[in-house]
N, C-alpha and C. Protein backbone atom coordinates (compact mmCIF):
# COMPACT_ATOMS: atom_id res chain seq x y z
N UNK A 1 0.84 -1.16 0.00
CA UNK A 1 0.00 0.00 0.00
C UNK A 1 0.90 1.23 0.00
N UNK A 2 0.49 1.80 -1.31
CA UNK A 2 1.49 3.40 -0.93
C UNK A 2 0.30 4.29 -1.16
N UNK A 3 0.43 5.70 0.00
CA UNK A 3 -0.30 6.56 -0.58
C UNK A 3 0.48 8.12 -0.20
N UNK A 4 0.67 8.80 -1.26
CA UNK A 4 0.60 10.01 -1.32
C UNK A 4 -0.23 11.02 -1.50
N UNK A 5 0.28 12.24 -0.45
CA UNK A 5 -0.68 13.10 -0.46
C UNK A 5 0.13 14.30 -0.81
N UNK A 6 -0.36 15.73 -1.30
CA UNK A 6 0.41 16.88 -1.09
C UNK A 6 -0.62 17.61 -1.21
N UNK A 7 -0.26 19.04 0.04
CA UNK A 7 -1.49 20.11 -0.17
C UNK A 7 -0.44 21.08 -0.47
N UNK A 8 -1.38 22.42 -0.49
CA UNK A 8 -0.90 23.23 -0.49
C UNK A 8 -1.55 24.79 0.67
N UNK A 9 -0.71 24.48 1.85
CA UNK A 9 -1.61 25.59 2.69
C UNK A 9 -1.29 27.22 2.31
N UNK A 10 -0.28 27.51 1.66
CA UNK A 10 -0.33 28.83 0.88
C UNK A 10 0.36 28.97 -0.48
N UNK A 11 0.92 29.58 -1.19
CA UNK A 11 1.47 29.85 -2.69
C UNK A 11 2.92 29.06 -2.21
N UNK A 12 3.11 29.97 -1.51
CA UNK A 12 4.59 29.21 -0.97
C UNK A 12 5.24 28.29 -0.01
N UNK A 13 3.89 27.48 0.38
CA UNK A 13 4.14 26.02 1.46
C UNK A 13 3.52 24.76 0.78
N UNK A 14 4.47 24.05 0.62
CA UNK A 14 3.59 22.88 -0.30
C UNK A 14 4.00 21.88 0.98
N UNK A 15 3.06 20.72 1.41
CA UNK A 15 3.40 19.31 1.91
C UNK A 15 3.35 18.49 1.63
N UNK A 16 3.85 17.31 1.64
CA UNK A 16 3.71 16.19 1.46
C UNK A 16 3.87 15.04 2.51
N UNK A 17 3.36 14.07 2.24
CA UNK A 17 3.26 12.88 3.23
C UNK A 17 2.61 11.59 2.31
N UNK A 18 3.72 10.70 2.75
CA UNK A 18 3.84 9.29 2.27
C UNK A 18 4.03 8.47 3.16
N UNK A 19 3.07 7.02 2.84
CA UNK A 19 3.04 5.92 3.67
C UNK A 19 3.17 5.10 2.79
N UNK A 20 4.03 3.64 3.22
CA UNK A 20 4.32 2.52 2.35
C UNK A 20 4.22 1.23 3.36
N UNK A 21 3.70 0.40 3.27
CA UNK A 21 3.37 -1.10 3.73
C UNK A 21 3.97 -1.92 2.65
N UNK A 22 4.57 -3.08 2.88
CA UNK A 22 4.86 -4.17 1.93
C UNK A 22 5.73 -5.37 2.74
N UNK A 23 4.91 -6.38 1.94
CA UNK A 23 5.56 -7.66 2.81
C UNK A 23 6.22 -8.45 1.38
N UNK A 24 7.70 -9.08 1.56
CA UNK A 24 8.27 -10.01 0.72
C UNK A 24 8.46 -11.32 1.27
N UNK A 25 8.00 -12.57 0.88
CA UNK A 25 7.94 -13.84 1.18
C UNK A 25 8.79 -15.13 0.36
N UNK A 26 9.45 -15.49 0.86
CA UNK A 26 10.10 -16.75 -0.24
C UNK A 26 10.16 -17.97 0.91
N UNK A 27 10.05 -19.24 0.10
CA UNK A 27 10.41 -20.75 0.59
C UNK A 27 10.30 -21.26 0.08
N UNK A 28 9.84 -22.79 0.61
CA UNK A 28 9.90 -24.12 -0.05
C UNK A 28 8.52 -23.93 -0.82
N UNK A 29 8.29 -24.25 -1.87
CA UNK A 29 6.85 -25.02 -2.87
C UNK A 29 6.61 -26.20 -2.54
N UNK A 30 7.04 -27.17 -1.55
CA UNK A 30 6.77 -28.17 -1.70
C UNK A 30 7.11 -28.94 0.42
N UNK A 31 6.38 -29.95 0.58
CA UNK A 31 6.99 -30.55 2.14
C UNK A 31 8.06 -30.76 2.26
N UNK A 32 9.41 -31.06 1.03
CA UNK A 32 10.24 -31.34 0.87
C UNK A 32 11.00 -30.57 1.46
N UNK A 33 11.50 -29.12 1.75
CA UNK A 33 12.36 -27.83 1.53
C UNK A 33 12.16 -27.85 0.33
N UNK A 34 13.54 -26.80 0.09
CA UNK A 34 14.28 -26.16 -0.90
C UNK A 34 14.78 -26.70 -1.87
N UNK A 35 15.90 -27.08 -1.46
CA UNK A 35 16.80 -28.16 -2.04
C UNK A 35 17.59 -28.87 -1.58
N UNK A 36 18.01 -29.92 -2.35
CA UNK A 36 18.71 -31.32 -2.43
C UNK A 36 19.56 -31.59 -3.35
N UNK A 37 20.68 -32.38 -2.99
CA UNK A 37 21.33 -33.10 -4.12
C UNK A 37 21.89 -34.15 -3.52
N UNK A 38 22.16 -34.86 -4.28
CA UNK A 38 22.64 -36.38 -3.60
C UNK A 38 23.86 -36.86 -4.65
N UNK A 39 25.01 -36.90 -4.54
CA UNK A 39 25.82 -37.10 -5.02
C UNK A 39 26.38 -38.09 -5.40
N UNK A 40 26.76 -38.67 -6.63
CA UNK A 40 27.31 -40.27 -7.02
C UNK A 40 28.48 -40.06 -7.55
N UNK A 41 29.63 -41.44 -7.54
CA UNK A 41 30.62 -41.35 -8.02
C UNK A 41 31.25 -42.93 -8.85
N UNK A 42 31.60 -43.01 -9.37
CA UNK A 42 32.24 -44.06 -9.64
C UNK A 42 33.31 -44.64 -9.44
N UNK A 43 34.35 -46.00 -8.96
CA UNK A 43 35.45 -45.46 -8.75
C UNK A 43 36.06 -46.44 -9.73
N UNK A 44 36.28 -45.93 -10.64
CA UNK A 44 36.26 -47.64 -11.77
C UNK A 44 37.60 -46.92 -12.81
N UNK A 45 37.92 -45.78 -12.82
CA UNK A 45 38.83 -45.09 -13.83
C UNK A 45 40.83 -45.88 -13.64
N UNK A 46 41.08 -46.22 -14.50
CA UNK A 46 42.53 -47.24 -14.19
C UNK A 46 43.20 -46.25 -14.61
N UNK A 47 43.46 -45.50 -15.76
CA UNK A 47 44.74 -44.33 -16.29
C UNK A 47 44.32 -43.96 -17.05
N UNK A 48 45.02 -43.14 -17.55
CA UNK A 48 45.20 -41.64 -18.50
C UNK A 48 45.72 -41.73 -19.11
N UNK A 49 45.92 -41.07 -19.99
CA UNK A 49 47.07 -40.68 -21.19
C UNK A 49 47.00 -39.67 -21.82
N UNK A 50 47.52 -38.69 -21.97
CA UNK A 50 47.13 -37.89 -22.90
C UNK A 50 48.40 -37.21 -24.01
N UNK A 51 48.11 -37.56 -25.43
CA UNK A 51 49.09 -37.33 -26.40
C UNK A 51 48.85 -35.64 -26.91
N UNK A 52 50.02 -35.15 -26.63
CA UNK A 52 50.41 -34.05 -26.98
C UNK A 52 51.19 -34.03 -28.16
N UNK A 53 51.49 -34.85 -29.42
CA UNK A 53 52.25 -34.79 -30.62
C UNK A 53 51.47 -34.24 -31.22
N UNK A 54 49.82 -33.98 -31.57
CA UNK A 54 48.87 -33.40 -32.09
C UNK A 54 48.86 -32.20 -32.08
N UNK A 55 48.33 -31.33 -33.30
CA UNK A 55 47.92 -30.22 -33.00
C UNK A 55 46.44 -29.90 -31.83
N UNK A 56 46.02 -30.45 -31.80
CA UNK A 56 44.93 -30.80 -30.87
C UNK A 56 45.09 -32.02 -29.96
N UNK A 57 45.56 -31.51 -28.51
CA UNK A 57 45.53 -32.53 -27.39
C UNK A 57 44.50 -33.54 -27.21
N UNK A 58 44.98 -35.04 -26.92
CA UNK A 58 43.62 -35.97 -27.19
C UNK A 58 44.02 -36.70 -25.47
N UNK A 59 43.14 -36.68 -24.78
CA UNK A 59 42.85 -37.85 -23.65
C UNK A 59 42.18 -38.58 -23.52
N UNK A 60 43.06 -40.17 -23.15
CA UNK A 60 42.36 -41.04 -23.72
C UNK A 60 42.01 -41.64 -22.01
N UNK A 61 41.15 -42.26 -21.54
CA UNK A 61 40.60 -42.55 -20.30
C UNK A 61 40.56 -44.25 -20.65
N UNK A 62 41.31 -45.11 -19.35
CA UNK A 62 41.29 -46.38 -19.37
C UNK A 62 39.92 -46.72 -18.44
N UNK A 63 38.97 -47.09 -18.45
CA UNK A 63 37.86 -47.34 -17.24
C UNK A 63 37.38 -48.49 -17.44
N UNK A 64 37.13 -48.85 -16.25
CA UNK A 64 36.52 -50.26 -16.14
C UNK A 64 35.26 -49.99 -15.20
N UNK A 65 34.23 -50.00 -16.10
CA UNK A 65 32.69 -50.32 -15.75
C UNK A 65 32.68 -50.16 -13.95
N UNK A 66 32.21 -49.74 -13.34
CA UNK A 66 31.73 -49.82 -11.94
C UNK A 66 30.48 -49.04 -11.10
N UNK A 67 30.31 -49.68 -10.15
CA UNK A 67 28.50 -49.54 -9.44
C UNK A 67 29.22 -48.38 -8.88
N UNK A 68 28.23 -47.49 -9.15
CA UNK A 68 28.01 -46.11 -8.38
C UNK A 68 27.45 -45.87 -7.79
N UNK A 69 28.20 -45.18 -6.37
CA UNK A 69 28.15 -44.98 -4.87
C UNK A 69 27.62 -43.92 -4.84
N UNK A 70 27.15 -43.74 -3.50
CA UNK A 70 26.82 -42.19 -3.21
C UNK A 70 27.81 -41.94 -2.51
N UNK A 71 27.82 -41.02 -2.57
CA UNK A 71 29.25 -40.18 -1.49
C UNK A 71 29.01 -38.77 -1.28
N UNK A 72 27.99 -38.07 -1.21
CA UNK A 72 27.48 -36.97 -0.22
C UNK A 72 25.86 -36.94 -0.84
N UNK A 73 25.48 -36.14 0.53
CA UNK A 73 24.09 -35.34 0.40
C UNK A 73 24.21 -34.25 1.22
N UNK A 74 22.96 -33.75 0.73
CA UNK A 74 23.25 -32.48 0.91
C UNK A 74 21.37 -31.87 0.82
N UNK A 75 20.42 -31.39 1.89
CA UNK A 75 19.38 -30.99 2.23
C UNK A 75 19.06 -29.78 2.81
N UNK A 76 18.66 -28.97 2.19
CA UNK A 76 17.89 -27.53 2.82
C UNK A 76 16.70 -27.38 2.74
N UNK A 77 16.52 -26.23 3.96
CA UNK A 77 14.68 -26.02 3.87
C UNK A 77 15.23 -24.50 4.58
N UNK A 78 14.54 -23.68 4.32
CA UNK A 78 14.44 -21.80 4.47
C UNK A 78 13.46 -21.42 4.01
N UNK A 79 13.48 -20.30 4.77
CA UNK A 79 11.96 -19.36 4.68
C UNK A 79 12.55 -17.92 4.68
N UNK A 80 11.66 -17.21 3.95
CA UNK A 80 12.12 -15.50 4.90
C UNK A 80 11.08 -14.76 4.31
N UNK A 81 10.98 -13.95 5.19
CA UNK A 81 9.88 -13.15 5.03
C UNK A 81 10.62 -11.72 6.03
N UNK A 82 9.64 -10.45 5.36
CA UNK A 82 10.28 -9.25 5.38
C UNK A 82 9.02 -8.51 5.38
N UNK A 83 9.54 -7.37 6.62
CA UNK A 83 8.00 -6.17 6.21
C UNK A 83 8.26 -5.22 6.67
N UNK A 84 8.17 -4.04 5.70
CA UNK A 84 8.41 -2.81 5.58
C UNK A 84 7.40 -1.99 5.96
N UNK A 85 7.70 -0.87 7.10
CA UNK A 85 6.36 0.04 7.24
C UNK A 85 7.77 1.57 6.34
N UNK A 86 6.89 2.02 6.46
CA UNK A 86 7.53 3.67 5.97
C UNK A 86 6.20 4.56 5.85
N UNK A 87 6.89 5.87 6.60
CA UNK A 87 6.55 7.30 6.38
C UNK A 87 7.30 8.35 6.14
N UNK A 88 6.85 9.18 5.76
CA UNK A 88 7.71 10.44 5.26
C UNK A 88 6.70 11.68 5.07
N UNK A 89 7.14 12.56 5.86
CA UNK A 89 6.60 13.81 5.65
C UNK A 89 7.83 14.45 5.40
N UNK A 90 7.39 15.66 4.59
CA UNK A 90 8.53 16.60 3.76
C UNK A 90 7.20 18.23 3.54
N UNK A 91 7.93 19.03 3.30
CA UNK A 91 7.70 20.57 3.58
C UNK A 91 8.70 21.15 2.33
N UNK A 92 8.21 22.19 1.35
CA UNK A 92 9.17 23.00 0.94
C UNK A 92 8.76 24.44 0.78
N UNK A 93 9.43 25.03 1.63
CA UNK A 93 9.21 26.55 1.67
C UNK A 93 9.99 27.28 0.71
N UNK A 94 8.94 28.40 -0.05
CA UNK A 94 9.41 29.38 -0.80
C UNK A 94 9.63 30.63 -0.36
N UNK A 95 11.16 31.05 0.39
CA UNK A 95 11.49 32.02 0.16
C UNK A 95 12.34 33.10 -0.28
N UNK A 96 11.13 34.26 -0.39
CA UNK A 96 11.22 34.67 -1.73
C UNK A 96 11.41 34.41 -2.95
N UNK A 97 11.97 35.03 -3.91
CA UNK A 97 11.72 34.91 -5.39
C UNK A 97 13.03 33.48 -6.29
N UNK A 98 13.66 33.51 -5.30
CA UNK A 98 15.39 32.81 -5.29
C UNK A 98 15.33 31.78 -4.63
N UNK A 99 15.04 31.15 -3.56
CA UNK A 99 15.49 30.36 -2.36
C UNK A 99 14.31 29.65 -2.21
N UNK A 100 14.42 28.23 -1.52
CA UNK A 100 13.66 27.47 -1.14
C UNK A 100 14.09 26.68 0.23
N UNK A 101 13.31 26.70 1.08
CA UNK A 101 13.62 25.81 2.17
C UNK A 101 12.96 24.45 2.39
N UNK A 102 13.64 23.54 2.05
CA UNK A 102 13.10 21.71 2.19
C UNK A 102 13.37 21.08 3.40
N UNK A 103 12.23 20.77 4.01
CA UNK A 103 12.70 19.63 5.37
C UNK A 103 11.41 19.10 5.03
N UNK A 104 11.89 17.53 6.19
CA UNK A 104 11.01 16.82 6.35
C UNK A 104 11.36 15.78 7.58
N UNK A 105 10.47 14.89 7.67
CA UNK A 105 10.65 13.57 8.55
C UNK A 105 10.61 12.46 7.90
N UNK A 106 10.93 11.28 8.41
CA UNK A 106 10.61 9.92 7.79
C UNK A 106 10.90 9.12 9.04
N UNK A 107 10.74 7.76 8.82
CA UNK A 107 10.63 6.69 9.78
C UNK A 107 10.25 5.47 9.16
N UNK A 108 11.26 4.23 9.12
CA UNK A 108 11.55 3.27 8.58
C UNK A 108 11.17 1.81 9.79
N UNK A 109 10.51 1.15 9.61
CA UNK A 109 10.36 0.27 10.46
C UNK A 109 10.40 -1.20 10.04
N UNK A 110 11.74 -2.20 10.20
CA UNK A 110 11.74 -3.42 9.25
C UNK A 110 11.38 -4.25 9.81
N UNK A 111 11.05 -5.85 9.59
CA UNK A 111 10.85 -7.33 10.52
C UNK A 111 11.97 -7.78 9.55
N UNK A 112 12.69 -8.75 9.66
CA UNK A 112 13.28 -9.98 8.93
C UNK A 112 13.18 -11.29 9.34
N UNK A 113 12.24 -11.96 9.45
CA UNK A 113 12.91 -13.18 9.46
C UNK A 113 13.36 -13.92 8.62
N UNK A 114 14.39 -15.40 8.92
CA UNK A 114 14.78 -16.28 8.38
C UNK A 114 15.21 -17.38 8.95
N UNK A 115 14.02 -17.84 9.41
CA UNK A 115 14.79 -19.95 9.61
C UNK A 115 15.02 -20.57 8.52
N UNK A 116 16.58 -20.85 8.62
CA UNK A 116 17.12 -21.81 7.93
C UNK A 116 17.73 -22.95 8.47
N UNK A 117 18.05 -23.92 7.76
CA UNK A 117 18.24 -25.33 8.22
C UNK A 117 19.12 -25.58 6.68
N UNK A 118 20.52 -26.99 7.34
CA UNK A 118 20.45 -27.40 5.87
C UNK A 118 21.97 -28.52 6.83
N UNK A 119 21.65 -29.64 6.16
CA UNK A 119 21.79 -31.27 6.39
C UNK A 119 22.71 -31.95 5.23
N UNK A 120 24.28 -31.41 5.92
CA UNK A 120 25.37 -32.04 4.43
C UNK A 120 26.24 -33.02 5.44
N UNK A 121 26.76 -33.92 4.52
CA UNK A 121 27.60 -35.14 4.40
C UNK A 121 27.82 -35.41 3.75
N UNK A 122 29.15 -35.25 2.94
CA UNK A 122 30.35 -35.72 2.19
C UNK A 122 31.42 -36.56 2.15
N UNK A 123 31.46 -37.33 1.93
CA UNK A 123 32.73 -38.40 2.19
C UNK A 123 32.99 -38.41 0.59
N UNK A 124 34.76 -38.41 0.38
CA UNK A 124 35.33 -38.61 -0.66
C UNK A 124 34.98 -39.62 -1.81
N UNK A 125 35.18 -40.86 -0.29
CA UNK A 125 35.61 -42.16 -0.91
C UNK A 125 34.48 -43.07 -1.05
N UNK A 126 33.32 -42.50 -0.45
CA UNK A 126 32.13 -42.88 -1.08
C UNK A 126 31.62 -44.22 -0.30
N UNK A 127 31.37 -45.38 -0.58
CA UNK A 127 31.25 -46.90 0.79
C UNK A 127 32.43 -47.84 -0.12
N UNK A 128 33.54 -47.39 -1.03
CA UNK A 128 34.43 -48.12 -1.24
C UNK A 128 35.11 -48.36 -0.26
N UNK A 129 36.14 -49.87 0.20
CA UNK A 129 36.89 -49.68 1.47
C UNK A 129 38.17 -49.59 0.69
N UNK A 130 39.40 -49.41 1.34
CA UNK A 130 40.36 -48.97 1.20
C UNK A 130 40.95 -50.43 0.46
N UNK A 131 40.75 -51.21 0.74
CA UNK A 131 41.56 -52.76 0.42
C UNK A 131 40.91 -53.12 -1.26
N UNK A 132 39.48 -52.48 -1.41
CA UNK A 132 39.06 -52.91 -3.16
C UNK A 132 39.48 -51.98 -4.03
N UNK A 133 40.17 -50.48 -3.43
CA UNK A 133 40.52 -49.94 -4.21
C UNK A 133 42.28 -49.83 -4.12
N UNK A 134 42.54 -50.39 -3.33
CA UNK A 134 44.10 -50.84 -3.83
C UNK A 134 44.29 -51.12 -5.24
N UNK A 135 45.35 -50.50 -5.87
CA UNK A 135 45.74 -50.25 -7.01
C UNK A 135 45.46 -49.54 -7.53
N UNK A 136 44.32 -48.82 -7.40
CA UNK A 136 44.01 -47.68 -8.13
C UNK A 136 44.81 -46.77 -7.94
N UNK A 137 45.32 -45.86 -7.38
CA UNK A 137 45.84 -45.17 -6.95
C UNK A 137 47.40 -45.12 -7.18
N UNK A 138 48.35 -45.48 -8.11
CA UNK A 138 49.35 -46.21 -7.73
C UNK A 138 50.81 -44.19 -7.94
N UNK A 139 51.37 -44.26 -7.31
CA UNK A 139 52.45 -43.19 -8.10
C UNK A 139 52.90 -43.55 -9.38
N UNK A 140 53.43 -42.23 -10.05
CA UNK A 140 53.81 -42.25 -11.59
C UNK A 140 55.44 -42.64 -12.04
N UNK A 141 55.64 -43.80 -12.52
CA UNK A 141 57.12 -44.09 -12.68
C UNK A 141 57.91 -43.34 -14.14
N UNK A 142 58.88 -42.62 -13.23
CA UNK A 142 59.46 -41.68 -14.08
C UNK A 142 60.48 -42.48 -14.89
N UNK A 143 61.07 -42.53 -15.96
CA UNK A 143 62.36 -42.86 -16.54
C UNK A 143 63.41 -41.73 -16.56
């Protein structure tokens, strides 16, 4: 809601006065929250290669097929909501033929809220154990 007003109580006193109401709202659309993601990985990749004799670099990927893990999630839910009051009164005096004198008041009054929430777990290595992925991993033998 906005409303403005302005009178005029002589040639050379004009007033004005303004009021503003407004509410802003955001959240979830759904019981769910916000958002989600749930993360998968594979761990199936054996080596690399990549030939640089080309004018255009080519990498070539050795992989062997494997079941994909989850290895993080990640859940939010938030709300917020906001509400603005405002007034303002203002005055501009004419004096004389040259000069003007402007004052006024105002007064700003905010709410904010925001409950938020949000539910992460990440692990690298996903539910592989350390003993099935032996070998993968191996250092690079230099000549």
């Amino acid at each position: 809601m906005t409303a403005v007003t302005q009178s005029r109580v002589n040639p050379g006193l004009k007033l004005s006065l303004d009021l503003h109401h407004s509410v802003a709202e955001s959240g979830a659309d759904s019981p769910y929250g916000m958002a989600s993601n749930l993360s998968t990985a594979s761990f199936g990749r054996n080596a690399n290669t990549v030939d640089l004799t080309q004018e255009m670099p080519v990498l070539q990927v050795n992989y062997t097929s494997g079941p994909f893990q989850v290895n993080g999630s990640w859940f939010q839910d938030a709300a917020v909501k906001q509400t603005i009051d405002q007034v303002q009164a203002g005055a501009s005096l004419e004096i004389g033929e040259s000069s003007t004198l402007n004052f006024g008041l105002g007064h700003i009054k905010t709410k904010f809220d925001s409950p938020y929430q949000q539910v992460q777990q990440n692990v690298w290595n996903g539910t592989v154990t350390d003993r099935s992925r032996a070998g993968v991993l191996q250092p690079v033998q230099r000549s």
